[in-house]
Protein backbone atom coordinates (compact mmCIF):
# COMPACT_ATOMS: atom_id res chain seq x y z
CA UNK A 1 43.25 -140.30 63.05
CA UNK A 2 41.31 -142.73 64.70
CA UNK A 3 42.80 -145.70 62.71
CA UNK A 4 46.14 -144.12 64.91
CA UNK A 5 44.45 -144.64 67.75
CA UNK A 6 43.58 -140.83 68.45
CA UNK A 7 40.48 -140.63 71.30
CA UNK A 8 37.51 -138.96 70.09
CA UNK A 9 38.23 -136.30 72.28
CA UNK A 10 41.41 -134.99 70.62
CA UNK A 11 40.16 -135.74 67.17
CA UNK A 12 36.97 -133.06 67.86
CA UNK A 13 39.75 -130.87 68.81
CA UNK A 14 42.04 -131.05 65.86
CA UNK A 15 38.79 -130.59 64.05
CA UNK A 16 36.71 -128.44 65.76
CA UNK A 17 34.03 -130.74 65.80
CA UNK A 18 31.78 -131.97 68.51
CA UNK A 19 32.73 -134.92 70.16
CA UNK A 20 28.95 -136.35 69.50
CA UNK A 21 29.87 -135.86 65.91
CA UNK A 22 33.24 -137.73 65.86
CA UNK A 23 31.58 -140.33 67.83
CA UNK A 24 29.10 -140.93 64.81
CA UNK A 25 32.18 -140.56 62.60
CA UNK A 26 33.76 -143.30 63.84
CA UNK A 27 31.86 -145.55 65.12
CA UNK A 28 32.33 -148.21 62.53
CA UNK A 29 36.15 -148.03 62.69
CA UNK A 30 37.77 -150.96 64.46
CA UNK A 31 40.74 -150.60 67.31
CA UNK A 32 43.18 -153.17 67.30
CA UNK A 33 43.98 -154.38 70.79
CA UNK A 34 47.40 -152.36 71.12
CA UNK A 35 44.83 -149.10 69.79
CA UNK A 36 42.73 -149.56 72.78
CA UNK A 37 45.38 -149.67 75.41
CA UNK A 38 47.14 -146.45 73.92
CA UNK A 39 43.77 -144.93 74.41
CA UNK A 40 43.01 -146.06 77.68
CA UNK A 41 46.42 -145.08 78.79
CA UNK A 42 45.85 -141.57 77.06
CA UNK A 43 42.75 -141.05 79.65
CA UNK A 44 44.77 -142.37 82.54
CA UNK A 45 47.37 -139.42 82.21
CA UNK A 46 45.09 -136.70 81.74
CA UNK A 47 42.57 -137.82 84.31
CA UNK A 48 45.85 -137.64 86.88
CA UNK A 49 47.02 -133.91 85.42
CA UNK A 50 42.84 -133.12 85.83
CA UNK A 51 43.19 -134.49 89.23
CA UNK A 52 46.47 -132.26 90.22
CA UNK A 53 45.22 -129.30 89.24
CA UNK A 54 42.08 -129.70 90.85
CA UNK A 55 44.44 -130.64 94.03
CA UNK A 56 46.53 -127.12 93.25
CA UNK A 57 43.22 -125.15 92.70
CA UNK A 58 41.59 -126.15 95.86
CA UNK A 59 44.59 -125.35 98.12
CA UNK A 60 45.45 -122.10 96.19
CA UNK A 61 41.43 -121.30 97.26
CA UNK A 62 41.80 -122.56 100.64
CA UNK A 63 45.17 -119.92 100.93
CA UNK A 64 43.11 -116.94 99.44
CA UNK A 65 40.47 -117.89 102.09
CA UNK A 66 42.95 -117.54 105.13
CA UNK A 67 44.17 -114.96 104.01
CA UNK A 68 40.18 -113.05 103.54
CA UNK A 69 39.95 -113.99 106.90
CA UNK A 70 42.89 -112.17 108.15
CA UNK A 71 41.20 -109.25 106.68
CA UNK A 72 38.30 -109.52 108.58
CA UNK A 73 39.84 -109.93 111.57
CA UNK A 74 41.70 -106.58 111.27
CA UNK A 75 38.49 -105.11 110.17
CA UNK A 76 36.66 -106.01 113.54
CA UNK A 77 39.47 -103.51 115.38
CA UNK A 78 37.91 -101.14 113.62
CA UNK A 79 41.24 -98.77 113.31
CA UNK A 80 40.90 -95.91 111.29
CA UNK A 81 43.87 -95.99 108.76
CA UNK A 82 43.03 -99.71 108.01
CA UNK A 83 38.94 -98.84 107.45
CA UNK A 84 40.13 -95.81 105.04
CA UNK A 85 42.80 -97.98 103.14
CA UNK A 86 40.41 -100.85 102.62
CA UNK A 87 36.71 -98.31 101.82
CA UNK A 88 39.91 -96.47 99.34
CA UNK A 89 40.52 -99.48 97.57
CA UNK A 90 37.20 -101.21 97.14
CA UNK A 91 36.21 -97.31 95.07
CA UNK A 92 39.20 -96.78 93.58
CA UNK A 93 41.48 -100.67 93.05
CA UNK A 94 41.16 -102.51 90.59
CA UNK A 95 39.45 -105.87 91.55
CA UNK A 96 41.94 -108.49 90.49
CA UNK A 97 42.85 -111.57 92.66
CA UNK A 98 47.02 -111.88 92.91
CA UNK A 99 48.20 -107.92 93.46
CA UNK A 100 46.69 -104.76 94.50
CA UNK A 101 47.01 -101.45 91.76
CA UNK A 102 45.66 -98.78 93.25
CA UNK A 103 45.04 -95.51 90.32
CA UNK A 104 44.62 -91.97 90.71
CA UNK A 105 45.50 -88.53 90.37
CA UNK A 106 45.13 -87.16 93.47
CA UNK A 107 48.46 -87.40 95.07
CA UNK A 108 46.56 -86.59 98.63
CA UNK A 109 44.78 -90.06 98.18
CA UNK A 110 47.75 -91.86 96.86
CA UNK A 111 49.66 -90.57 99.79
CA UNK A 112 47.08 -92.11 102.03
CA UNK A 113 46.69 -95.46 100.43
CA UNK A 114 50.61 -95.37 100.85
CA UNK A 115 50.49 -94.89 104.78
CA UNK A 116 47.72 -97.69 104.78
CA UNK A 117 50.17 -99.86 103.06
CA UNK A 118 53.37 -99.24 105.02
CA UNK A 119 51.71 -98.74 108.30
CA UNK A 120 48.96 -101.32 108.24
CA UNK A 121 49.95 -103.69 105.94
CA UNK A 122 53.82 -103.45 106.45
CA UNK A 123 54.73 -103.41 102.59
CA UNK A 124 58.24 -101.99 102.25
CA UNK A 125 58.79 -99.86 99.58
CA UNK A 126 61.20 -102.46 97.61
CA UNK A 127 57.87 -104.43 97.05
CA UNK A 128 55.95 -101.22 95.62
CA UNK A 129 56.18 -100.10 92.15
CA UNK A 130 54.10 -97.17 90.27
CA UNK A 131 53.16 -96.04 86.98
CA UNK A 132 52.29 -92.98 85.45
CA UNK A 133 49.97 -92.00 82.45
CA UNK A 134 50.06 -88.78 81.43
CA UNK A 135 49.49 -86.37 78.49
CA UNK A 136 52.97 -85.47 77.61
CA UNK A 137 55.26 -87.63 75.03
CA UNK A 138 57.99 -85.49 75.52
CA UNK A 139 60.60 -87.60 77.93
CA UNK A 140 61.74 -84.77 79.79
CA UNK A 141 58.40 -83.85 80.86
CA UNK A 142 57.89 -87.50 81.39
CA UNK A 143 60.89 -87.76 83.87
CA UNK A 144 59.39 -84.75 85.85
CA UNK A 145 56.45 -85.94 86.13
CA UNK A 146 58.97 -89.32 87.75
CA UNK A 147 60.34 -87.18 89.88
CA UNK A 148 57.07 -85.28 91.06
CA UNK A 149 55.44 -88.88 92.14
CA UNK A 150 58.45 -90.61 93.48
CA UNK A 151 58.59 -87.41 96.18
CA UNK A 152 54.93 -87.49 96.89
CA UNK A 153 55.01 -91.24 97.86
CA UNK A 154 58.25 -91.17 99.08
CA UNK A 155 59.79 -93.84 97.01
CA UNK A 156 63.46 -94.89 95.34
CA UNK A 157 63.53 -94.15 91.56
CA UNK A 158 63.84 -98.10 90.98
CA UNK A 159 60.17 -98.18 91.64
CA UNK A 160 59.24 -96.49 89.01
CA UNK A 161 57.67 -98.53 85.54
CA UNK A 162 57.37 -97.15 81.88
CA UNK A 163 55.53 -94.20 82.14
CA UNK A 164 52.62 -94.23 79.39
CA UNK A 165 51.71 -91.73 77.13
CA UNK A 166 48.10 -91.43 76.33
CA UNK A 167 46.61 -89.15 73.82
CA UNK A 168 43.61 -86.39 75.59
CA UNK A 169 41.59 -83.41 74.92
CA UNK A 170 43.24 -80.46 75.93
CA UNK A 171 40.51 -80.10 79.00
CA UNK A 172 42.16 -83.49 80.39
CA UNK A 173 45.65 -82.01 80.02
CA UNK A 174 44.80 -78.84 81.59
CA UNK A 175 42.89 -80.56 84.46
CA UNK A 176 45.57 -84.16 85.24
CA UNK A 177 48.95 -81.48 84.87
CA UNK A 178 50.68 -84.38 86.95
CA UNK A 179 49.20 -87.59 84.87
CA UNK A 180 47.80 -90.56 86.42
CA UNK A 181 49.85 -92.54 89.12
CA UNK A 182 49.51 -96.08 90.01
CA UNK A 183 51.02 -98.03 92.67
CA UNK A 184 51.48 -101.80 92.66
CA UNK A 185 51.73 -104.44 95.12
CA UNK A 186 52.13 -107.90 93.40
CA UNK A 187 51.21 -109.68 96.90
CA UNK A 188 47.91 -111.83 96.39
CA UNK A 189 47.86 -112.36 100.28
CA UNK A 190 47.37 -108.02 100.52
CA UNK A 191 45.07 -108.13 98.15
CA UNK A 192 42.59 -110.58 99.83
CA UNK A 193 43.35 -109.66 102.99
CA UNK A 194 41.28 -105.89 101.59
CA UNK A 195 39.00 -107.92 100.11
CA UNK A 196 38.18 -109.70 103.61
CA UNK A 197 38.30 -106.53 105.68
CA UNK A 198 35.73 -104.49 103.03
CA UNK A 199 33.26 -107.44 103.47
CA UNK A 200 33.06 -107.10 106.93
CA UNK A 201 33.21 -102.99 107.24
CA UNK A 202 30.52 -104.03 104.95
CA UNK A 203 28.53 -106.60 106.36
CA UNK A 204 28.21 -108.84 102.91
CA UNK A 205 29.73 -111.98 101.69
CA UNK A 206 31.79 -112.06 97.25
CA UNK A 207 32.68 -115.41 96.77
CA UNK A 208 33.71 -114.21 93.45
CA UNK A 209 36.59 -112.15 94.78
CA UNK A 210 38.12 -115.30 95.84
CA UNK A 211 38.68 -116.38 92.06
């Protein structure tokens, strides 16, 4: 491979050795001159494609940032509906860094998070979708339980996903009769703008929700 003029660095890859060890490998082999500029030509390109997405990452970052800020801005208003949307999601959302999915079976909470979302965040509903877990494999049950969750939040049937069937004691059935429900935003500038807000209400700086 290196007699083709492969770089060390691809041949440890093929091989799943370290590069340290190819080195030794091949340190007696000869390049011709044409080797060494295919080589050299090799790191060019991938040094510019490192360089890009470098480029991309740090103005993606620099976009998530803003858009934290935003979220502390609103937080320093200190309205109600946006505090209880935001304390809501940092207990209950899952902490992801491109969409906000909000879980859970209370439909009193879910209809909540919902007015937090329309009212404060101005999501309209052709943006939201939700999906339900539940205890029943039965599709008619299934649909029901569609129809139950689609009236709660007040949303067209085109928002609804797959709904998931998931095996449980019979305590679990008897205690989640409506299944799970969880609603979906796939809007990273939402998202950070709740992760912005709760570290203000909070008073505390996560870096690592910005990646």
């Amino acid at each position: 491979m290196r007699l083709d003029g492969e770089t060390v660095g691809d041949i440890a890859k093929v091989l799943g050795v370290a590069k340290s060890t190819i080195s030794s490998w091949v340190r007696d082999i000869q390049l011709t001159d044409l080797q060494v500029e295919r080589i050299k030509q090799t790191k060019t390109k991938y040094g510019a494609q490192n360089k890009g997405s470098q480029v991309n990452r740090a103005k993606y970052l620099a976009v998530r940032e803003a858009y934290q800020e935003e979220g502390r801005l609103a937080a320093m208003q200190m309205r109600p509906l946006h505090m209880a949307g935001c304390m809501l999601y940092w207990a209950e959302g899952a902490k992801a860094r491109n969409g906000v999915y909000f879980v859970n079976a209370d439909p009193h909470m879910l209809q909540l998070f919902m007015r937090f979302l329309r009212e404060e965040m101005h999501v309209v509903d052709d943006e939201i979708t939700i999906k339900i877990h539940c205890h029943f494999s039965d599709r008619e049950t299934q649909q029901q339980l569609e129809q139950y969750w689609l009236k709660v939040l007040e949303l067209p049937p085109s928002a609804v996903r797959k709904t998931q069937y998931k095996i449980g004691s019979e305590y679990r059935k008897n205690t989640l009769v409506n299944g799970v429900c969880g609603i979906r935003v796939h809007r990273s500038r939402i998202l950070q703008h709740i992760y912005g807000a709760i570290q203000q209400y909070g008073g505390f700086e996560n870096r690592d929700w910005l990646f």
